[in-house]
C-alpha atoms as a PDB file:
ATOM      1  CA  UNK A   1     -61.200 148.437 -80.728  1.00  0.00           C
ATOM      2  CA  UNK A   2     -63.246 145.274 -81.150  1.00  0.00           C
ATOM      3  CA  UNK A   3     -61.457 141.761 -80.893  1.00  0.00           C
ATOM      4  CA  UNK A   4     -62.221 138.626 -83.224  1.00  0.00           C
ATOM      5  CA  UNK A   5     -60.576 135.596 -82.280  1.00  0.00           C
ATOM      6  CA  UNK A   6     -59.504 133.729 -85.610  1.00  0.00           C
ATOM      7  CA  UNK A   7     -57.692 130.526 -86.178  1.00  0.00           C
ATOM      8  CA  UNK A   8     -54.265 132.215 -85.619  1.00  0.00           C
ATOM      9  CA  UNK A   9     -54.738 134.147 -82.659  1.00  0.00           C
ATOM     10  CA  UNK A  10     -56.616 137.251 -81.621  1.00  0.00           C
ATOM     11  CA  UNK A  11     -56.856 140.045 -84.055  1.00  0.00           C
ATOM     12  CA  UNK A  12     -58.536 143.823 -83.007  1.00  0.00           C
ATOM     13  CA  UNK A  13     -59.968 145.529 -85.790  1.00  0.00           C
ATOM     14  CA  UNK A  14     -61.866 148.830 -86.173  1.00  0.00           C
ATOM     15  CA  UNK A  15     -65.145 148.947 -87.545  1.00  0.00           C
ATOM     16  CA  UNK A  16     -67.229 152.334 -88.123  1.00  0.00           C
ATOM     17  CA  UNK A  17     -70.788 150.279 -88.588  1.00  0.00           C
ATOM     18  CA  UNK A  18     -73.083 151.891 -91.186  1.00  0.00           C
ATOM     19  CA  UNK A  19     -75.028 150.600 -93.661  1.00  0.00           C
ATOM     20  CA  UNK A  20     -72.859 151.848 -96.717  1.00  0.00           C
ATOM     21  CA  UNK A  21     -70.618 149.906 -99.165  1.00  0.00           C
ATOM     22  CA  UNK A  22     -68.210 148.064 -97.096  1.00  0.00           C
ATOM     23  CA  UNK A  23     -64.477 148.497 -97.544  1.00  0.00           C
ATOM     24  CA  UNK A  24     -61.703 146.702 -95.782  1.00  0.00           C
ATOM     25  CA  UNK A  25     -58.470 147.733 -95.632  1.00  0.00           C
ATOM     26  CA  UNK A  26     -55.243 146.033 -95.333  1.00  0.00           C
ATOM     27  CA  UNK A  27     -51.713 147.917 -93.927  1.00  0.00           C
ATOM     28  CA  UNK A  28     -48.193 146.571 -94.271  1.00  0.00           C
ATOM     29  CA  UNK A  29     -45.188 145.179 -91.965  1.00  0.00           C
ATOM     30  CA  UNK A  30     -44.606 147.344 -89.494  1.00  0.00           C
ATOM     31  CA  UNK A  31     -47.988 149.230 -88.971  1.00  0.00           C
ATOM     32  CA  UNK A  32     -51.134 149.065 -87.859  1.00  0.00           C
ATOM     33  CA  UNK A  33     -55.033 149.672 -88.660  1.00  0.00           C
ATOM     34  CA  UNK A  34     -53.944 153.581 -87.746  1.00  0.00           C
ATOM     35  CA  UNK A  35     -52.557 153.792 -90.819  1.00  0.00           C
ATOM     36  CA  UNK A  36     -56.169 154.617 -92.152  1.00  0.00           C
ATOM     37  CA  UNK A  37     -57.379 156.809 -89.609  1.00  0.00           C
ATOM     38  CA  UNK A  38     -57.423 159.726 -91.787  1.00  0.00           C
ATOM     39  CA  UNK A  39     -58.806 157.991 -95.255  1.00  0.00           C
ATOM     40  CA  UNK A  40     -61.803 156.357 -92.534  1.00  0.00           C
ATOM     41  CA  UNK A  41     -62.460 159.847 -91.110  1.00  0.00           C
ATOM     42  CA  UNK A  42     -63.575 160.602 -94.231  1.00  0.00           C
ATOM     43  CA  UNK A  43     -64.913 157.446 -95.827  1.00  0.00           C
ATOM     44  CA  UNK A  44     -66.660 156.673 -93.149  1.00  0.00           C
ATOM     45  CA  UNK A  45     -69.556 159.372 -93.902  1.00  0.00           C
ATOM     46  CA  UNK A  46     -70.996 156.947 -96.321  1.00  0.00           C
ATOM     47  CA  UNK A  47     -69.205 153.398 -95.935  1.00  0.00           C
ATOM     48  CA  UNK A  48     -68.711 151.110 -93.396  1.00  0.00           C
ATOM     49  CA  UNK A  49     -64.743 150.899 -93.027  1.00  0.00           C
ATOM     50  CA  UNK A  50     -63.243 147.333 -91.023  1.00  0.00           C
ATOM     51  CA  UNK A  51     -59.693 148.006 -91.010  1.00  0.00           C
ATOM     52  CA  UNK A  52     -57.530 145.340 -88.378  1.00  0.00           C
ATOM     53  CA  UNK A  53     -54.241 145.249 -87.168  1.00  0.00           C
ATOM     54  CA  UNK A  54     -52.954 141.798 -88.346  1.00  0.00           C
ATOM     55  CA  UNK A  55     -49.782 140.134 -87.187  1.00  0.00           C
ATOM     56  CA  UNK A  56     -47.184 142.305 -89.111  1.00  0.00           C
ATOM     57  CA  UNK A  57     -45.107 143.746 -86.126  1.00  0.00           C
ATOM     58  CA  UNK A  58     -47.203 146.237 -84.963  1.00  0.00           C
ATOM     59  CA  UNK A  59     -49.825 144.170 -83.290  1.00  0.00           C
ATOM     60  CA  UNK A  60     -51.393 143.998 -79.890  1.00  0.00           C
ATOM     61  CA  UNK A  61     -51.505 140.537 -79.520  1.00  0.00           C
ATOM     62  CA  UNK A  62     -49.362 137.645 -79.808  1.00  0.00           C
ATOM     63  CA  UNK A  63     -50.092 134.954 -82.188  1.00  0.00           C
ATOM     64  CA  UNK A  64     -50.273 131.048 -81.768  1.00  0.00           C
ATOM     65  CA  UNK A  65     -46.800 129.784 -82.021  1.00  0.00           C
ATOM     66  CA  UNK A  66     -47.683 127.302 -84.920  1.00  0.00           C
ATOM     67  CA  UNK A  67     -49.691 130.077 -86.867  1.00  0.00           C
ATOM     68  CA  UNK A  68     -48.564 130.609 -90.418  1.00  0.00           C
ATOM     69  CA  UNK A  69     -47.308 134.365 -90.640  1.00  0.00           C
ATOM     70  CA  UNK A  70     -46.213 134.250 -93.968  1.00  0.00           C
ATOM     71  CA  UNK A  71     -48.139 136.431 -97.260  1.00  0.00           C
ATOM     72  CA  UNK A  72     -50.538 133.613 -97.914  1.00  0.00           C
ATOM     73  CA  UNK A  73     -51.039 132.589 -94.217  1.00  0.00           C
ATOM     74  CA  UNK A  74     -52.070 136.509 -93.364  1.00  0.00           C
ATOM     75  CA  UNK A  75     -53.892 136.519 -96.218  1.00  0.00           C
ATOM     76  CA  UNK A  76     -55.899 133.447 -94.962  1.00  0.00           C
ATOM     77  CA  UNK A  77     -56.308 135.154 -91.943  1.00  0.00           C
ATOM     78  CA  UNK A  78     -58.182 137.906 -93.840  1.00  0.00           C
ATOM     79  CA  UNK A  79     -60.462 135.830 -95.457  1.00  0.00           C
ATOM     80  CA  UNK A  80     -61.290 133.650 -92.344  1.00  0.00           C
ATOM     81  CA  UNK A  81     -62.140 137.625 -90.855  1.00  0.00           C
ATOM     82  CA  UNK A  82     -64.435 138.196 -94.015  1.00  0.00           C
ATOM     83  CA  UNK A  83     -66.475 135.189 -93.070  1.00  0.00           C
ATOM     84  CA  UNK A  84     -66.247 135.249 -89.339  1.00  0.00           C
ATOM     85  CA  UNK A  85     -67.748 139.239 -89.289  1.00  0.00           C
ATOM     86  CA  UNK A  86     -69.636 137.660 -92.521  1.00  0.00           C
ATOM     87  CA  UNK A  87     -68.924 140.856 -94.467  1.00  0.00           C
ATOM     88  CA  UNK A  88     -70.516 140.413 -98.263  1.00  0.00           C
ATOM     89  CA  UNK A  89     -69.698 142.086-101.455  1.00  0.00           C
ATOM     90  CA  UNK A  90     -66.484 143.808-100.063  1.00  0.00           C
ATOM     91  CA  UNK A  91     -64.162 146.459-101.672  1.00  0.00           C
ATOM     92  CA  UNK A  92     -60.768 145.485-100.711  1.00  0.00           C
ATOM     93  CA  UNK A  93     -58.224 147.660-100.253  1.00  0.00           C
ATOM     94  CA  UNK A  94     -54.271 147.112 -99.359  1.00  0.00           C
ATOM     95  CA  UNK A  95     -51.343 149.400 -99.230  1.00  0.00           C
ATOM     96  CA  UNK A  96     -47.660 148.767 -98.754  1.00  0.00           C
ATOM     97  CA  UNK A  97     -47.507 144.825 -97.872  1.00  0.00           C
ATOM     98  CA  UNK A  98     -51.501 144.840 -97.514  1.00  0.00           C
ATOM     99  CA  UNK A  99     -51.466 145.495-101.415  1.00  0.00           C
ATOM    100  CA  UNK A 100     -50.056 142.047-101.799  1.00  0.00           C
ATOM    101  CA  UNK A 101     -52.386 140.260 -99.433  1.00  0.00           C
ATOM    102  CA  UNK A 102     -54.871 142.002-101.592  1.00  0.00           C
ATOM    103  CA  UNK A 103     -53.539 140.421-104.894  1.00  0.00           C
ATOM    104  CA  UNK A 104     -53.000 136.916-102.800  1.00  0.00           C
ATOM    105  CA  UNK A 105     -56.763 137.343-102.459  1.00  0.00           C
ATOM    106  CA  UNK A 106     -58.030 138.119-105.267  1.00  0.00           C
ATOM    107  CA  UNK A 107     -59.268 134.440-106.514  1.00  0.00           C
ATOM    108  CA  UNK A 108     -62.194 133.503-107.555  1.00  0.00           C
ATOM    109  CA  UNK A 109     -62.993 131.257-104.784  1.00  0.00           C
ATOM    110  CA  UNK A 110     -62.602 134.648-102.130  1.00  0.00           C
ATOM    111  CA  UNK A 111     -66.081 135.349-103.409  1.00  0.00           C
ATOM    112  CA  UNK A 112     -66.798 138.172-100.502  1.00  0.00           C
ATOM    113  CA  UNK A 113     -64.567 140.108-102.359  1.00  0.00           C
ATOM    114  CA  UNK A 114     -66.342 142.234-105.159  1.00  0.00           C
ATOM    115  CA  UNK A 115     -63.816 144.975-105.567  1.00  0.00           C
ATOM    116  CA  UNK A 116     -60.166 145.754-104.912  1.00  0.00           C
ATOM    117  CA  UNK A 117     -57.804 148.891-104.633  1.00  0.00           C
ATOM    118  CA  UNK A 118     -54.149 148.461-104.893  1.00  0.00           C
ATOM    119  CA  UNK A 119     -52.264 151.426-103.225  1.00  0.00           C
ATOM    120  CA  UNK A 120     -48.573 151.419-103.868  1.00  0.00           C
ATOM    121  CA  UNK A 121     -47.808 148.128-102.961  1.00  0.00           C
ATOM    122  CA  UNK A 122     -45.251 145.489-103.337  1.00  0.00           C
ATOM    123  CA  UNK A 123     -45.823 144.125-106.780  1.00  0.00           C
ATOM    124  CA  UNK A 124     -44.007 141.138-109.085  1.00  0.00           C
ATOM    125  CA  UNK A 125     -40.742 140.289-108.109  1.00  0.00           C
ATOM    126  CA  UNK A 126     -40.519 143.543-105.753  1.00  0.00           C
ATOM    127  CA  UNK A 127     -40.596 141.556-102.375  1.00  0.00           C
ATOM    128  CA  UNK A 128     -39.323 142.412-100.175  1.00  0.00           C
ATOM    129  CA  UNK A 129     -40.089 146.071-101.675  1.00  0.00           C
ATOM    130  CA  UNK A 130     -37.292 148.357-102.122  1.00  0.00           C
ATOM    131  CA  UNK A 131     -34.239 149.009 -99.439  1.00  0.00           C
ATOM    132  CA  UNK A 132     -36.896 149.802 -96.726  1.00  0.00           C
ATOM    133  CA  UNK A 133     -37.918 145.974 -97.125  1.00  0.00           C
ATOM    134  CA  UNK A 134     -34.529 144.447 -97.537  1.00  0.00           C
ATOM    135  CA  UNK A 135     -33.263 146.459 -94.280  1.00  0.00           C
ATOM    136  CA  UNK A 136     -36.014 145.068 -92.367  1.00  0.00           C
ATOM    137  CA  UNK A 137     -35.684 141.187 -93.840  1.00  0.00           C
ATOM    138  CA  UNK A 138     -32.141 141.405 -93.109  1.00  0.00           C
ATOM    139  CA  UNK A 139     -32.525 142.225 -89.732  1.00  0.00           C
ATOM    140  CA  UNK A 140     -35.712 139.375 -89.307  1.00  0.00           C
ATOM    141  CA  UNK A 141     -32.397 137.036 -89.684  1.00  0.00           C
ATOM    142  CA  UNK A 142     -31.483 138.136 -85.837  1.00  0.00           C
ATOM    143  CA  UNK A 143     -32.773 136.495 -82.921  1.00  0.00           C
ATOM    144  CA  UNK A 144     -35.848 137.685 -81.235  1.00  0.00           C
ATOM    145  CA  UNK A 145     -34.408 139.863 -78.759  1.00  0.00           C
ATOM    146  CA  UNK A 146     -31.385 141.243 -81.216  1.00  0.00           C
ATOM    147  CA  UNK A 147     -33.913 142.605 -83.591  1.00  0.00           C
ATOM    148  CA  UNK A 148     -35.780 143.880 -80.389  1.00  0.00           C
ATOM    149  CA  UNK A 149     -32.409 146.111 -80.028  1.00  0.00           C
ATOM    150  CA  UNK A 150     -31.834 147.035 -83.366  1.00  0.00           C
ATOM    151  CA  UNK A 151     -35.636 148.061 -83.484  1.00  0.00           C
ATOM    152  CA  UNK A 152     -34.625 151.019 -80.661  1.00  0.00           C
ATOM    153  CA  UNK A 153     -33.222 152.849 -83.280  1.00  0.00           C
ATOM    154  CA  UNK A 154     -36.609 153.691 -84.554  1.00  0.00           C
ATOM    155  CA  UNK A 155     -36.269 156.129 -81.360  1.00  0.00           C
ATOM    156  CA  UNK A 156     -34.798 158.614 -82.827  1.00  0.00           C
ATOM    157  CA  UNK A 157     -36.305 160.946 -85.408  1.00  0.00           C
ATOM    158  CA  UNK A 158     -32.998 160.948 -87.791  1.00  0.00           C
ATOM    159  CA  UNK A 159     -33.019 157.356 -88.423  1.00  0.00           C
ATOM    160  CA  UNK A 160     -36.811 156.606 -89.051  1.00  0.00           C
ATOM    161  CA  UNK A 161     -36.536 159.499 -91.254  1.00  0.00           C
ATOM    162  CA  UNK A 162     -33.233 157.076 -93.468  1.00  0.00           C
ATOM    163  CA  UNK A 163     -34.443 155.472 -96.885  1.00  0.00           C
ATOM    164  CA  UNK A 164     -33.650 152.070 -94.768  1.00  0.00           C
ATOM    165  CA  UNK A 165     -36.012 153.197 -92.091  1.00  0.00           C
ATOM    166  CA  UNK A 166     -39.948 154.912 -93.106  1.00  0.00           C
ATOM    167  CA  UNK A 167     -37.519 157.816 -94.682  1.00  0.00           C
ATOM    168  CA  UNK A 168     -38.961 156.825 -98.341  1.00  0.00           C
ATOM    169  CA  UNK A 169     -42.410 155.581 -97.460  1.00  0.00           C
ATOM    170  CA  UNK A 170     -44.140 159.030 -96.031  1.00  0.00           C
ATOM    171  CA  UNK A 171     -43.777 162.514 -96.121  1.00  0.00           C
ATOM    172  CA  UNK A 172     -45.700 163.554 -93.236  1.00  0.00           C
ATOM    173  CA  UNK A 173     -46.746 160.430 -91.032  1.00  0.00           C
ATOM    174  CA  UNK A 174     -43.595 160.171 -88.197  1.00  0.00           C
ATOM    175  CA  UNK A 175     -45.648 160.192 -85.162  1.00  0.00           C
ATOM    176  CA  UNK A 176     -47.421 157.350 -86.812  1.00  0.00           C
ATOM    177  CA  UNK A 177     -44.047 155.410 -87.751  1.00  0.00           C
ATOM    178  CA  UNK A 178     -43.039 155.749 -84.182  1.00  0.00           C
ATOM    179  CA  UNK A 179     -46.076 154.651 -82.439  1.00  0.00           C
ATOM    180  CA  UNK A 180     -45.713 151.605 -84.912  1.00  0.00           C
ATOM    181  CA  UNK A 181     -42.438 150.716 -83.832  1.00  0.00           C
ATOM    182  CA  UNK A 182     -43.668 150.468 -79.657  1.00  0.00           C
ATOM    183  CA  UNK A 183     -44.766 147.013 -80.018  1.00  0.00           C
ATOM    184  CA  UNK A 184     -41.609 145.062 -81.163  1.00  0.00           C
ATOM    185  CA  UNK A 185     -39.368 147.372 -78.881  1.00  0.00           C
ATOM    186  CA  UNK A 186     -41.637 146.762 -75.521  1.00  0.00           C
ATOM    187  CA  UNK A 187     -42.731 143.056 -76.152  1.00  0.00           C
ATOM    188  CA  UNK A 188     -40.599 140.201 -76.726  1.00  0.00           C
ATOM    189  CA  UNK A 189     -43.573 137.921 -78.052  1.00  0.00           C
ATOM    190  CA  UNK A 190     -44.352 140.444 -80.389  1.00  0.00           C
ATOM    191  CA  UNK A 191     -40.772 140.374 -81.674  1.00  0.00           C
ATOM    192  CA  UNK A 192     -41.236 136.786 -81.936  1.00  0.00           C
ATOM    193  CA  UNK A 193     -43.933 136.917 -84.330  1.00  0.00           C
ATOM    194  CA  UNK A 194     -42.218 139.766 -86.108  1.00  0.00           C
ATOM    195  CA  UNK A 195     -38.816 137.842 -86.789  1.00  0.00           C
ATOM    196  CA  UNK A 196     -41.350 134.583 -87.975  1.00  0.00           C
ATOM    197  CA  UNK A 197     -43.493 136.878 -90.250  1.00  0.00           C
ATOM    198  CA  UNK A 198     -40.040 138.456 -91.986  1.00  0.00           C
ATOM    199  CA  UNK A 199     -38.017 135.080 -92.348  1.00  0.00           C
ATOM    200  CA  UNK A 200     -41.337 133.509 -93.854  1.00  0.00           C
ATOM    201  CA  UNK A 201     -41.329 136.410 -96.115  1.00  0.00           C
ATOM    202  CA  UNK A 202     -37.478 135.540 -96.944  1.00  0.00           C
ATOM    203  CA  UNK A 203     -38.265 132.500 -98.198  1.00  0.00           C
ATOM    204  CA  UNK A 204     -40.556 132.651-100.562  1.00  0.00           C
ATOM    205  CA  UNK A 205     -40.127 136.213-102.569  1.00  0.00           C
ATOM    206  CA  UNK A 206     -41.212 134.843-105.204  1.00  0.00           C
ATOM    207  CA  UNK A 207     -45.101 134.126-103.627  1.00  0.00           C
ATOM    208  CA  UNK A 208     -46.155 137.543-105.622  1.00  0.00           C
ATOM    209  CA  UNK A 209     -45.215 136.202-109.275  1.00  0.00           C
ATOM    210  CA  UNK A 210     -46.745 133.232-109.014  1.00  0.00           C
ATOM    211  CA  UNK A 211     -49.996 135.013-108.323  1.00  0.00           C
ATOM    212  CA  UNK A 212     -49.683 137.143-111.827  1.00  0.00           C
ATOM    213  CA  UNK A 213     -51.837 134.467-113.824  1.00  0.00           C
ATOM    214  CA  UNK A 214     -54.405 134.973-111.015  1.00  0.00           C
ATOM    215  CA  UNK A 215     -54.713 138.648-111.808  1.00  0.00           C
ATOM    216  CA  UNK A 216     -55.511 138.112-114.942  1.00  0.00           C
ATOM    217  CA  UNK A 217     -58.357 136.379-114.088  1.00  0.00           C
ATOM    218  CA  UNK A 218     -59.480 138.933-111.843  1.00  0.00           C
ATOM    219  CA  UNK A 219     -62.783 140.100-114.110  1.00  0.00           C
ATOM    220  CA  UNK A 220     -64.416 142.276-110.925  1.00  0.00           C
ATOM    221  CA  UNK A 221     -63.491 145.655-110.782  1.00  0.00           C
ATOM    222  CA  UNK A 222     -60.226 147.605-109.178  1.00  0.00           C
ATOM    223  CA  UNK A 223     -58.280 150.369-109.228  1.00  0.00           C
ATOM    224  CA  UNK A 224     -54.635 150.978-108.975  1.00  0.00           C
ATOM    225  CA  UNK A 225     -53.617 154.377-106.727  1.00  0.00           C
ATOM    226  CA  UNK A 226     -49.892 154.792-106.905  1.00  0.00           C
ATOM    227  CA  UNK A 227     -48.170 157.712-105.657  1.00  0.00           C
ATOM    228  CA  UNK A 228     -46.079 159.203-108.365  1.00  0.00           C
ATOM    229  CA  UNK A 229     -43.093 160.595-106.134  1.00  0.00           C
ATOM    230  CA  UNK A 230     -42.856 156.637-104.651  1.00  0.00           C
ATOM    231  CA  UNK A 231     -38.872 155.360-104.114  1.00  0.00           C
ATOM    232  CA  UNK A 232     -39.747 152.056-103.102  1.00  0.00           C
ATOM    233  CA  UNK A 233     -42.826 151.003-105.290  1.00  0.00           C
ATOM    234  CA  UNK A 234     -41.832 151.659-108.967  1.00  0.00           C
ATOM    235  CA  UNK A 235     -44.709 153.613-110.255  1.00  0.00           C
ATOM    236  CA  UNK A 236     -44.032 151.017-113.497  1.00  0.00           C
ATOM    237  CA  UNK A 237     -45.618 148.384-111.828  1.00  0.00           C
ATOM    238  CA  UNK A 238     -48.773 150.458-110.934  1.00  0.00           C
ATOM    239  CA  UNK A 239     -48.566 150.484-114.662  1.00  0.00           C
ATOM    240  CA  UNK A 240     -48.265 146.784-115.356  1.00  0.00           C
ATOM    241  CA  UNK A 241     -50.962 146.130-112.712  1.00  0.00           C
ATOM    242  CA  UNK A 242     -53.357 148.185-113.675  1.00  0.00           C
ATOM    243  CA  UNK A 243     -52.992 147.003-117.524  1.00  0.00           C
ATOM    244  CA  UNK A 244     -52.738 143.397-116.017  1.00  0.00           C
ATOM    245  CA  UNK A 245     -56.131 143.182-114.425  1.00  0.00           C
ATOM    246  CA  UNK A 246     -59.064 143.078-117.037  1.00  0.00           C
ATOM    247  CA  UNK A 247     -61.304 146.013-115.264  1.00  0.00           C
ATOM    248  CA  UNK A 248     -58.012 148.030-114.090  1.00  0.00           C
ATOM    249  CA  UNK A 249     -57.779 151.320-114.087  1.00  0.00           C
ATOM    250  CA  UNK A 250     -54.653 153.398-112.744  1.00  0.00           C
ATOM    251  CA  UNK A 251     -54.879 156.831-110.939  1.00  0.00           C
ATOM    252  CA  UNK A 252     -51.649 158.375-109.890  1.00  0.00           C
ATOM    253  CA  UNK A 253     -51.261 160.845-106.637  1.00  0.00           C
ATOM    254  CA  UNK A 254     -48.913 163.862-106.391  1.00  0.00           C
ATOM    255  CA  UNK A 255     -46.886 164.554-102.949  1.00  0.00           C
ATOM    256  CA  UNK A 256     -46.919 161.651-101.707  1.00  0.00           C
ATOM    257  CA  UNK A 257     -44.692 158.759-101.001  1.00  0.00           C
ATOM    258  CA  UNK A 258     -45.618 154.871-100.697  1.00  0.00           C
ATOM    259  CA  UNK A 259     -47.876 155.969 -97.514  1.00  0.00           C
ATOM    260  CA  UNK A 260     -50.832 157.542 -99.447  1.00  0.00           C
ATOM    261  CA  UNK A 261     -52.893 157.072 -96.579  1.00  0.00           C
ATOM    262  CA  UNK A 262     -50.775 158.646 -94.277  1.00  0.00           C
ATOM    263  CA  UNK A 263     -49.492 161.453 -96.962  1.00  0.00           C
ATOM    264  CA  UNK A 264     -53.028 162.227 -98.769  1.00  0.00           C
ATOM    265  CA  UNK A 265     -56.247 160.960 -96.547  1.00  0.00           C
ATOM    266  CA  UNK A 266     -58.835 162.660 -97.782  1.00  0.00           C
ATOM    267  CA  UNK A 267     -57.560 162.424-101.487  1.00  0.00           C
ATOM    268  CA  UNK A 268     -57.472 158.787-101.079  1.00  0.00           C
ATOM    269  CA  UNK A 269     -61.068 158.399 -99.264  1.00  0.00           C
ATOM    270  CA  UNK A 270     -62.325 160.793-102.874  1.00  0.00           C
ATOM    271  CA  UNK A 271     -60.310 158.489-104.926  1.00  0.00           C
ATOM    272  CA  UNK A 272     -62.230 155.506-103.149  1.00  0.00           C
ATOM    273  CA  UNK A 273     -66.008 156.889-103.048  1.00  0.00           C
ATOM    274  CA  UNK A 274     -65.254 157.684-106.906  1.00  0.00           C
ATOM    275  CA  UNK A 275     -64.246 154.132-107.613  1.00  0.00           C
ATOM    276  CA  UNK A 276     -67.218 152.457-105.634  1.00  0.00           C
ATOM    277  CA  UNK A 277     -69.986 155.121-106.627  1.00  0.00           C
ATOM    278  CA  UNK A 278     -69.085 154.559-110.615  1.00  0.00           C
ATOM    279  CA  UNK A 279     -68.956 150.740-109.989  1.00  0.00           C
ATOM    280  CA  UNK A 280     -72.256 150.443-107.938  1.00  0.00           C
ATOM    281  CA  UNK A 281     -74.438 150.503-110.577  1.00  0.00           C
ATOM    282  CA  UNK A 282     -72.470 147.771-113.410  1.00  0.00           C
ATOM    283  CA  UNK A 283     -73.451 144.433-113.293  1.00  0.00           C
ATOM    284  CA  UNK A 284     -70.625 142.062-112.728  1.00  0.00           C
ATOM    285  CA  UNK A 285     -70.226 138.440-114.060  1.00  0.00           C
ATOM    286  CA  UNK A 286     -70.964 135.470-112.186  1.00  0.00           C
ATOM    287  CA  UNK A 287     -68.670 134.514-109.876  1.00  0.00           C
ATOM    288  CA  UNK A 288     -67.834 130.518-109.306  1.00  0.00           C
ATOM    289  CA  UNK A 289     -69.525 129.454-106.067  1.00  0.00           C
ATOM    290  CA  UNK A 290     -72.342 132.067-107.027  1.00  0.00           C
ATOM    291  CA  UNK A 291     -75.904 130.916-107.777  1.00  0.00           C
ATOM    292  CA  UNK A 292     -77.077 131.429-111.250  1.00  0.00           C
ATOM    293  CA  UNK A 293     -80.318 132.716-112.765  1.00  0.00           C
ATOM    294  CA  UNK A 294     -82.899 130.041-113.518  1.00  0.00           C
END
């Protein structure tokens, strides 16, 4: 994987190349870029897919110890990445916790961002989501190297498979929920920035409600994919986003949990070529900070 360094630290990213529509796409706490392997295998035939590993607990490299790691100070992070690779015109695309840097980006003065896609993703005053989120705060409140040990439970098959655990967020992805756990269990400065990222998150659960009257304003297009079997994202608030955002529109995916990616790939990546092939050709209002006709 290619490495950018950014203001906060180093952050590796994949990047298919192409000349196609390009789409970046965000994961959540605990994961990393693999979490799209299987919607970019796909995708990737006709779009150029940047997916990184940010600093979420799953990452490769350890951050600068004064680096904001909470929502908005990741989602900073993205948009310094969207000008450093200078990608234009982007469709945005977050699931899990990356649906919320999504919404935390969607501004009008983010203006690389034409589209977005919100897949199952903490929403309104869901933060942290469900009791997969408030396990994992709770135990952010331990030092470094506790959390370290309670992270070793992720070991063993029974317990990632608990509703406290990645029990409610996939059907099929363990190997992948596994592999995510290695960093935080083999690297104490990775649980350092893990523990930072989930206390910032602690105090301020609120950062997702204050960004409601920004939706509103959102006037480029987006979708909302929400998986219809999901225990931790209440399909009601794909609902409320997708009536929220003025060009919203809400699909809803069978046999899955909050992991589409993980649980439907290649129903996601058709879901996604849909959205940006019926889009490509609509003219979209001026954006502030764009230049205007004479």
């Amino acid at each position: 994987m290619p490495e950018i360094d950014l203001s906060a630290g180093t952050v590796a990213y994949r990047d298919t190349g192409g000349d196609g529509p390009v789409v970046v796409l965000l994961h959540g706490l605990m994961m990393d870029a693999s979490l799209w392997d299987g919607t970019v295998a796909d995708l990737s035939a006709d779009h150029r897919c940047v997916a990184p590993t940010l600093p979420l607990g799953a990452h490769r490299h350890a951050m600068d110890p004064h680096a904001d790691l909470s929502l908005p100070g990741v989602a900073a992070l993205v948009a310094e990445l969207l000008d450093r690779l200078d990608l234009r015109d982007v469709i945005l695309v977050g699931n899990d916790t990356g649906g919320a840097l999504v919404q935390l980006l969607m501004r009008d003065e983010v203006t690389r961002v034409a589209k977005a896609v919100l897949v199952s993703c903490d929403a309104f005053d869901n933060v942290p989501p469900g009791l997969t989120g408030r396990t994992l705060v709770f135990a952010g409140k331990l030092p470094p190297r506790l959390f370290g040990l309670f992270m070793q439970q992720m070991r063993v098959k029974a317990v990632r498979r608990l509703p406290i655990a990645f029990g409610w967020l996939t059907r099929r992805g363990d190997a992948d929920t596994l592999r995510w756990a290695g960093p935080v269990m083999r690297r104490s400065d990775i649980r350092r920035d893990t523990v930072r990222a989930l206390r910032a998150l602690a105090a301020d659960t609120a950062v997702l409600e204050r960004a409601t009257d920004q939706l509103r304003g959102f006037e480029r297009p987006a979708l909302v994919i929400w998986a219809s079997e999901d225990r931790v994202m209440p399909l009601a608030h794909g609902r409320r986003l997708s009536e929220l955002l003025p060009r919203g529109r809400l699909v809803e995916v069978e046999d899955s949990y909050t992991l589409v990616p993980l649980d439907q790939p290649r129903h996601l990546a058709r879901l996604i070529r849909e959205f940006t092939s019926s889009t490509a050709a609509e003219v979209a209002p001026p954006r502030s900070g764009d230049p205007q006709p004479s």
